[in-house]
PDB file of N, CA and C in Angstrom:
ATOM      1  N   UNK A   1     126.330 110.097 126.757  1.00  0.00           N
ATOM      2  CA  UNK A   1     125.912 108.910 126.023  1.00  0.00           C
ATOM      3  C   UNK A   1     124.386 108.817 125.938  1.00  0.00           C
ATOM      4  N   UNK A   2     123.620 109.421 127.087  1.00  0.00           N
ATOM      5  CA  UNK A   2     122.426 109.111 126.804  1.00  0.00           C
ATOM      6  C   UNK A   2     121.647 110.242 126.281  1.00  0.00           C
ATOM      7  N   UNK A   3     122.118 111.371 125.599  1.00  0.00           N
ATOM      8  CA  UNK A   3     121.840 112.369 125.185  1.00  0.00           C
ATOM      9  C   UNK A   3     122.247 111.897 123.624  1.00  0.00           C
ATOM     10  N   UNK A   4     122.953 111.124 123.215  1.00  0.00           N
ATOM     11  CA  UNK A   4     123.529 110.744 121.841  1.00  0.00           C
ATOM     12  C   UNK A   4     122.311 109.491 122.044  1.00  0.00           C
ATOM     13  N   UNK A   5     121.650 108.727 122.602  1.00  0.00           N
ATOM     14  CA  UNK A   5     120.885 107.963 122.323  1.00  0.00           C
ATOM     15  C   UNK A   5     119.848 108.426 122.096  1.00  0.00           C
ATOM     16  N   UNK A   6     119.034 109.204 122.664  1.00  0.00           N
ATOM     17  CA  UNK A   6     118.044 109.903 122.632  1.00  0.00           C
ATOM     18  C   UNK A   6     118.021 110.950 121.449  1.00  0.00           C
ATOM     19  N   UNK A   7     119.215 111.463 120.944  1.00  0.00           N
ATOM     20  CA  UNK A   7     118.983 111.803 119.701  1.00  0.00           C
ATOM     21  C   UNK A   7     118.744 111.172 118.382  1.00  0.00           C
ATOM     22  N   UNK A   8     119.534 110.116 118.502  1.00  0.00           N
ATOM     23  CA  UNK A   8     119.506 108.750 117.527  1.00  0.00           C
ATOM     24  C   UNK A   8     117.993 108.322 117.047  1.00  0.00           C
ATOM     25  N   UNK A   9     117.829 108.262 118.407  1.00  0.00           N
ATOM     26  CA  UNK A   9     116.058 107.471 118.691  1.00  0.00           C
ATOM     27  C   UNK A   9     115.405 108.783 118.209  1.00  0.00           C
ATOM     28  N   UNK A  10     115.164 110.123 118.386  1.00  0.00           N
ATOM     29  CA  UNK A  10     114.275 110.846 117.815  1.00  0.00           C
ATOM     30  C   UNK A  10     114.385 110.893 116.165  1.00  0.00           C
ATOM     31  N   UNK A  11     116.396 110.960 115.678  1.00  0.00           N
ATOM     32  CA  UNK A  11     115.933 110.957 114.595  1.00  0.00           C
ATOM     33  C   UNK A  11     115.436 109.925 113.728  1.00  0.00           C
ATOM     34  N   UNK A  12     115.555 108.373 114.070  1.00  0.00           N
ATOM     35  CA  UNK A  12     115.034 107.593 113.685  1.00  0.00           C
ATOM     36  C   UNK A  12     113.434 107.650 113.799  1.00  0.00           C
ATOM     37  N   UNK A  13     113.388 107.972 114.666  1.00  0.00           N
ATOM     38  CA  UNK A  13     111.366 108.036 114.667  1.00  0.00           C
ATOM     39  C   UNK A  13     111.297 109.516 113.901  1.00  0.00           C
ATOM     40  N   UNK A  14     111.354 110.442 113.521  1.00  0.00           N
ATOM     41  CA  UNK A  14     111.172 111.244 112.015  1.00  0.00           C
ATOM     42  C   UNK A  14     111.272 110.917 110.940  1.00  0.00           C
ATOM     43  N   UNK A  15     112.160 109.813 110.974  1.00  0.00           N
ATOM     44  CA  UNK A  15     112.646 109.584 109.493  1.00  0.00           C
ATOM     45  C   UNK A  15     111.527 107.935 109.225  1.00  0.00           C
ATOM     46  N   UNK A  16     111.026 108.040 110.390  1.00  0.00           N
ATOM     47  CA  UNK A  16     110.086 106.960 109.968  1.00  0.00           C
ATOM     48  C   UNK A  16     108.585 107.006 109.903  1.00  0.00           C
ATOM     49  N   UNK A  17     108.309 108.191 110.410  1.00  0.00           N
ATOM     50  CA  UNK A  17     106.960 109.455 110.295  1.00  0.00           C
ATOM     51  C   UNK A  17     106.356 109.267 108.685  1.00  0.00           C
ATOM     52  N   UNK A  18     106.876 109.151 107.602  1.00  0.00           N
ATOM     53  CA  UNK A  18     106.556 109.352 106.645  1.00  0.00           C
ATOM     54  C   UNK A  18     105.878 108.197 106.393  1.00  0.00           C
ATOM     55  N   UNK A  19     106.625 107.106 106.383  1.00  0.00           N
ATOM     56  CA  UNK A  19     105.547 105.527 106.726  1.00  0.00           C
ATOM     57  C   UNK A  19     104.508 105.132 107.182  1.00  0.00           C
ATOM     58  N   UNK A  20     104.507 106.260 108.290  1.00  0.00           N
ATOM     59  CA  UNK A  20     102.741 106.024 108.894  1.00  0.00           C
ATOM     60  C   UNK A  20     101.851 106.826 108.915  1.00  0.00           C
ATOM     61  N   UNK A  21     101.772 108.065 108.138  1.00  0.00           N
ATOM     62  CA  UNK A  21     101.307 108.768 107.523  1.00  0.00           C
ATOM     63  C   UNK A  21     100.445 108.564 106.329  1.00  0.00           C
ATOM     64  N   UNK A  22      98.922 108.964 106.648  1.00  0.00           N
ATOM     65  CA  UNK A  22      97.920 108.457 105.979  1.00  0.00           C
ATOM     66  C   UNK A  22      97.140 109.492 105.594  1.00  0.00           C
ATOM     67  N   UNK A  23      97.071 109.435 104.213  1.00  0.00           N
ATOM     68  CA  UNK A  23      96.739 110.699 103.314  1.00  0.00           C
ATOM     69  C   UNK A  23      94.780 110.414 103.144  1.00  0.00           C
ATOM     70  N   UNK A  24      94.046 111.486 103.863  1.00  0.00           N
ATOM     71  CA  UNK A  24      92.517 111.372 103.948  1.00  0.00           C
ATOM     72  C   UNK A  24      92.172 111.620 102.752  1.00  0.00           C
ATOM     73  N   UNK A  25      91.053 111.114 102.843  1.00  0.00           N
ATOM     74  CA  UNK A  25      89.947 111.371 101.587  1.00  0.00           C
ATOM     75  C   UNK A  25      89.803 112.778 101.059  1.00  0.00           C
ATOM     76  N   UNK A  26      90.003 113.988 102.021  1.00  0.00           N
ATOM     77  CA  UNK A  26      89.685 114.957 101.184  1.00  0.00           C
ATOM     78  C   UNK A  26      91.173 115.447 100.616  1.00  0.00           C
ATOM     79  N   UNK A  27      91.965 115.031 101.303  1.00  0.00           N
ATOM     80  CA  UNK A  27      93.269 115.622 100.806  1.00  0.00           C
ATOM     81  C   UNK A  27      93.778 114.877 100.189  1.00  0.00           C
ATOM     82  N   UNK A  28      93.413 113.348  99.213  1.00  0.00           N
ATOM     83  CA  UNK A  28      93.405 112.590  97.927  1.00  0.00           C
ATOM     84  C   UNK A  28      92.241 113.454  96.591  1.00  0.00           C
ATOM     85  N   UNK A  29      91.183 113.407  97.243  1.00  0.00           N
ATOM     86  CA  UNK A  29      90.132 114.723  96.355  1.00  0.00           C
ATOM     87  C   UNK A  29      90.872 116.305  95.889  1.00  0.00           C
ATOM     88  N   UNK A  30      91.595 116.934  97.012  1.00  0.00           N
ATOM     89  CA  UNK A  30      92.525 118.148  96.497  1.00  0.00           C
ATOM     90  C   UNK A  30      93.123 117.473  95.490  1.00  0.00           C
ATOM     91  N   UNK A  31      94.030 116.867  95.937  1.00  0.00           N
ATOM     92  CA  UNK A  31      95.650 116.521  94.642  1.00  0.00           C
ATOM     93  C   UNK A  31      94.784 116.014  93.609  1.00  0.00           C
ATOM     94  N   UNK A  32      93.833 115.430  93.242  1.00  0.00           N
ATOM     95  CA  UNK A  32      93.024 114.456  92.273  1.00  0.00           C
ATOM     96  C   UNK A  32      92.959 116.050  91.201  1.00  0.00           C
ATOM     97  N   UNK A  33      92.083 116.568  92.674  1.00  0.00           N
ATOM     98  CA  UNK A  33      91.765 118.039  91.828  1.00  0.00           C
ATOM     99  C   UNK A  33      92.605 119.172  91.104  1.00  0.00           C
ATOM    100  N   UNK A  34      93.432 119.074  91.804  1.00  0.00           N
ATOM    101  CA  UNK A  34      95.025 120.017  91.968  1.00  0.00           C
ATOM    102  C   UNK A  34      95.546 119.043  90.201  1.00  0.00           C
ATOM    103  N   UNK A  35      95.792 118.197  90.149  1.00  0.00           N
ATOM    104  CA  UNK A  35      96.343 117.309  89.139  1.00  0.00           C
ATOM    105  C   UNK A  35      95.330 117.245  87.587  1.00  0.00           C
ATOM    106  N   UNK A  36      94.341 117.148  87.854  1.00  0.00           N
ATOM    107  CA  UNK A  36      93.144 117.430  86.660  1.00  0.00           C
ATOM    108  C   UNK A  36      92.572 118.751  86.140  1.00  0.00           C
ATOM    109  N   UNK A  37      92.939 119.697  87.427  1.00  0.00           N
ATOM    110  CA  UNK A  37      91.711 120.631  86.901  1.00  0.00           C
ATOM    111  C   UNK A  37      90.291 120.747  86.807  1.00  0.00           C
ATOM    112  N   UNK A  38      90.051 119.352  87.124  1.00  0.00           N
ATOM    113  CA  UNK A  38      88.462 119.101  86.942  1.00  0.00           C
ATOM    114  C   UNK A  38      87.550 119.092  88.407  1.00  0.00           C
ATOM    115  N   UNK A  39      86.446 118.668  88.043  1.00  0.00           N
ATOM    116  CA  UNK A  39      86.029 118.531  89.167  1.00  0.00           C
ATOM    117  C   UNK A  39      85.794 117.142  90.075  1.00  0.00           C
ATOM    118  N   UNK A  40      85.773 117.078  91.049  1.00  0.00           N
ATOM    119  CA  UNK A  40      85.655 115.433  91.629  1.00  0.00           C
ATOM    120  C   UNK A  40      83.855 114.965  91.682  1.00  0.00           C
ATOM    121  N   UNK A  41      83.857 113.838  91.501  1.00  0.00           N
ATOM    122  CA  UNK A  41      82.469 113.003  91.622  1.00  0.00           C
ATOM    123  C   UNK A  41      82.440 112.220  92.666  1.00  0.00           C
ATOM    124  N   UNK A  42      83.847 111.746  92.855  1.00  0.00           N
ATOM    125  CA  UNK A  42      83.408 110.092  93.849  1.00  0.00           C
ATOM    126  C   UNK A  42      84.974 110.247  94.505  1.00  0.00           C
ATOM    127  N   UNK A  43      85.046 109.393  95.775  1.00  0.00           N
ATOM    128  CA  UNK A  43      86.557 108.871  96.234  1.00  0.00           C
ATOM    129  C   UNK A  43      86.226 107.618  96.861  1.00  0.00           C
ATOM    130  N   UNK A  44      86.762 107.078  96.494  1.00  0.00           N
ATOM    131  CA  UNK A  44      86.525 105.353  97.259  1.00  0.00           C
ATOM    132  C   UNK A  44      88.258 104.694  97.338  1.00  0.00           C
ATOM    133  N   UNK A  45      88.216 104.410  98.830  1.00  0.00           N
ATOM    134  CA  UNK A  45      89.512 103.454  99.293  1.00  0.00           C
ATOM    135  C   UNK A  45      88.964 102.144  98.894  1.00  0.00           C
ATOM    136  N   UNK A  46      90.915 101.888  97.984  1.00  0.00           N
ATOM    137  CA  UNK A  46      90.653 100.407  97.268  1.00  0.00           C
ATOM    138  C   UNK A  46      92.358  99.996  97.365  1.00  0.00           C
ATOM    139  N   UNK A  47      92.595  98.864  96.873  1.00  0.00           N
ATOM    140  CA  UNK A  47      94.132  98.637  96.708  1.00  0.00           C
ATOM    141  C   UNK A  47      94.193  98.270  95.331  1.00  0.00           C
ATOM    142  N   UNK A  48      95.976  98.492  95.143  1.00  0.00           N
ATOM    143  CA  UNK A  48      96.058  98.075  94.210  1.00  0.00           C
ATOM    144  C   UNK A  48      97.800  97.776  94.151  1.00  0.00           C
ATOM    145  N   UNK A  49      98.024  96.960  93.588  1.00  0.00           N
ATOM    146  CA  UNK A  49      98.873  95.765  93.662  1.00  0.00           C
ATOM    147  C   UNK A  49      99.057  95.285  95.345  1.00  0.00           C
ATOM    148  N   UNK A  50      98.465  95.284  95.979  1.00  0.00           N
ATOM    149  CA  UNK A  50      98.420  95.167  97.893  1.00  0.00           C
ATOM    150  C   UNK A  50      98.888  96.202  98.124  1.00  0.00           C
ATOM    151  N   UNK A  51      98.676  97.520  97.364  1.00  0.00           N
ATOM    152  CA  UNK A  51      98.725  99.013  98.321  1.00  0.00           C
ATOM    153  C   UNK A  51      97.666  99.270  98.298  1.00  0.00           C
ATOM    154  N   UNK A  52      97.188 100.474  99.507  1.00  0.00           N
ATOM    155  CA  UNK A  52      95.869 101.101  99.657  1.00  0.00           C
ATOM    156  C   UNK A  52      96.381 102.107  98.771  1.00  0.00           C
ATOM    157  N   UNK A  53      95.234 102.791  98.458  1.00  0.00           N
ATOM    158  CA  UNK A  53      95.232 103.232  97.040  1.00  0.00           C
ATOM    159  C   UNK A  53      93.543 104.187  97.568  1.00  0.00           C
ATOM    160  N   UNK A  54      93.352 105.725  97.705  1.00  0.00           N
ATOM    161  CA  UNK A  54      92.149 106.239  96.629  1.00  0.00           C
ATOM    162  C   UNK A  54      91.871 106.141  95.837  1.00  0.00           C
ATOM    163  N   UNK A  55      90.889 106.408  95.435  1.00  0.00           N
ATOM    164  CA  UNK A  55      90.582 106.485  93.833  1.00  0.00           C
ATOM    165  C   UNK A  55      89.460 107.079  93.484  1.00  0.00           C
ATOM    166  N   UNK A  56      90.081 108.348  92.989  1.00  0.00           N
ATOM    167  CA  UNK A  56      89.055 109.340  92.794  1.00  0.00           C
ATOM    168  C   UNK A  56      88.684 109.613  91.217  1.00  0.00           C
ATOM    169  N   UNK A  57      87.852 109.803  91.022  1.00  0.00           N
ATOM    170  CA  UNK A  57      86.532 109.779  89.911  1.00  0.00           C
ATOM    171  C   UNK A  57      86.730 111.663  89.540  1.00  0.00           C
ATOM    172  N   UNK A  58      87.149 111.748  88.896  1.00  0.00           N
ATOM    173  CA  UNK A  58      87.202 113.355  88.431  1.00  0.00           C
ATOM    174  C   UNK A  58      86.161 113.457  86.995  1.00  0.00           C
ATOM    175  N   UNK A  59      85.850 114.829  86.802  1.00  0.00           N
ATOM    176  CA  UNK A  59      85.219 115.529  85.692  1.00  0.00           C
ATOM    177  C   UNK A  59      86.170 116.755  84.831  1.00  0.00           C
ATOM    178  N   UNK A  60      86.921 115.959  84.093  1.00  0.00           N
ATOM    179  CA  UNK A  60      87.781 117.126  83.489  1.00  0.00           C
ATOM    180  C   UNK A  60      87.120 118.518  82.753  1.00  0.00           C
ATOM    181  N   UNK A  61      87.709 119.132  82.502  1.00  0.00           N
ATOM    182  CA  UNK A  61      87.486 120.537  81.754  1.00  0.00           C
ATOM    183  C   UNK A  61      86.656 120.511  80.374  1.00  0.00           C
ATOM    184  N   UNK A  62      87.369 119.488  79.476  1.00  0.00           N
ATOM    185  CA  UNK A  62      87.312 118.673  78.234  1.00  0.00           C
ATOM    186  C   UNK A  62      86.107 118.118  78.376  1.00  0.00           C
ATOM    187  N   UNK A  63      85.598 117.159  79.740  1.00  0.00           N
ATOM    188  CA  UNK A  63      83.807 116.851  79.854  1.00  0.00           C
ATOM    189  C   UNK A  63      84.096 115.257  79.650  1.00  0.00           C
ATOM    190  N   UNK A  64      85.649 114.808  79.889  1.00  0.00           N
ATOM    191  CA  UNK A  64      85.806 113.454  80.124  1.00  0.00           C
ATOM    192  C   UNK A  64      85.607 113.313  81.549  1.00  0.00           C
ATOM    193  N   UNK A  65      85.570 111.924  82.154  1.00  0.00           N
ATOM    194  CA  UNK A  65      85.780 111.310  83.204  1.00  0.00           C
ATOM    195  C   UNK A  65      86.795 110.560  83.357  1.00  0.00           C
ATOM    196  N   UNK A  66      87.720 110.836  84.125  1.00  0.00           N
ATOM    197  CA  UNK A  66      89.021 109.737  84.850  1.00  0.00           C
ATOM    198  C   UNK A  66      89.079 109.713  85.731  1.00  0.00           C
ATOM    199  N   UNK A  67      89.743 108.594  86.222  1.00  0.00           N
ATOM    200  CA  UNK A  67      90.194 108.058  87.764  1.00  0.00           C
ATOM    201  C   UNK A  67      91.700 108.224  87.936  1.00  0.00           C
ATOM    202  N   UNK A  68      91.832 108.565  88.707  1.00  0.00           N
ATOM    203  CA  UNK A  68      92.955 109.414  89.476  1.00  0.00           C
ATOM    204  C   UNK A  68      93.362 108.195  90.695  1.00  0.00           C
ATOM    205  N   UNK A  69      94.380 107.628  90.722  1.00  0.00           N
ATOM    206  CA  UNK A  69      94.692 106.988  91.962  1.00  0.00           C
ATOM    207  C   UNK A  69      96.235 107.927  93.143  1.00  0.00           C
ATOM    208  N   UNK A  70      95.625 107.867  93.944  1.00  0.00           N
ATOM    209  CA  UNK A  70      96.179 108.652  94.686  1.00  0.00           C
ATOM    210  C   UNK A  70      96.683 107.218  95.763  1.00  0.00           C
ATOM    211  N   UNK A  71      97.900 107.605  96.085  1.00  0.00           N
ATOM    212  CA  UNK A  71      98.563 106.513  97.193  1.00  0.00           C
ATOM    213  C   UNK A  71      98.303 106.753  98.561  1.00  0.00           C
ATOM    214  N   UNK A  72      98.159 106.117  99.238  1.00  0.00           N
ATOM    215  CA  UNK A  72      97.280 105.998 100.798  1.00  0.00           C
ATOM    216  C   UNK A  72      98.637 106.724 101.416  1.00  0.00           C
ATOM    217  N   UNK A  73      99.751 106.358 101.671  1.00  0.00           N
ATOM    218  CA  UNK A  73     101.041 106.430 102.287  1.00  0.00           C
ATOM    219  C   UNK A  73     101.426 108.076 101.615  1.00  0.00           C
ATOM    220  N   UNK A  74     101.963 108.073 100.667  1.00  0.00           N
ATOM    221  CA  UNK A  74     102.815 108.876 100.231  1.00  0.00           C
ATOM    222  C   UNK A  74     101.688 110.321  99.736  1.00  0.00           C
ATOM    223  N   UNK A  75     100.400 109.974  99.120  1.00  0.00           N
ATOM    224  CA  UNK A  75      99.602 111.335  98.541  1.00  0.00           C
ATOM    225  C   UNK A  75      99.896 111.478  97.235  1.00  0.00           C
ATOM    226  N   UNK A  76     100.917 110.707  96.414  1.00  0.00           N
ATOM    227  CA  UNK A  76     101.028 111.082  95.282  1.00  0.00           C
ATOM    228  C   UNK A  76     100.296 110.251  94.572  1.00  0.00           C
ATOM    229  N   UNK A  77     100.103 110.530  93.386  1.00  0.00           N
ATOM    230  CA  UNK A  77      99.375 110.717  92.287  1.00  0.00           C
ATOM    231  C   UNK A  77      99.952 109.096  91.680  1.00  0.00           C
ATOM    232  N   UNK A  78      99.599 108.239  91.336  1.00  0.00           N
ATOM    233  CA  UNK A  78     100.125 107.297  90.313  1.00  0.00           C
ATOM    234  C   UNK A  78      99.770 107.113  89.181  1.00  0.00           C
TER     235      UNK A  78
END
């Protein structure tokens, strides 16, 4: 029984790993980069709708500028 608890409890704390997992500034700058092609200028932590949120400032190929929001939690791209 306490070998079935202790498994329970580990897999619940993995499956909740992903929640507190916090995606850094340079590895919001990769995916920004990875996702544009371009090059990065700026990254500044901001929120947005009450999520933390990057928000990185890219230099596309083309010789536009966009902002790229990258999610604090998850790393993806919005």
């Amino acid at each position: 029984m306490k070998t079935l608890i202790t498994l329970i409890s580990a897999l619940l704390l993995a499956l909740a790993l992903p929640a507190w997992a916090q995606v850094s500034r340079d590895d919001a700058a990769t995916t920004a980069q990875q996702a544009s092609g371009g090059r990065v200028l700026a990254v500044e932590k901001t929120e947005r709708e009450g999520r933390p949120v990057w928000r990185v400032k890219v230099l596309t190929p083309q010789g536009e500028v966009k902002v790229i929001l990258i999610d604090v939690a998850s790393g993806r791209p919005l």
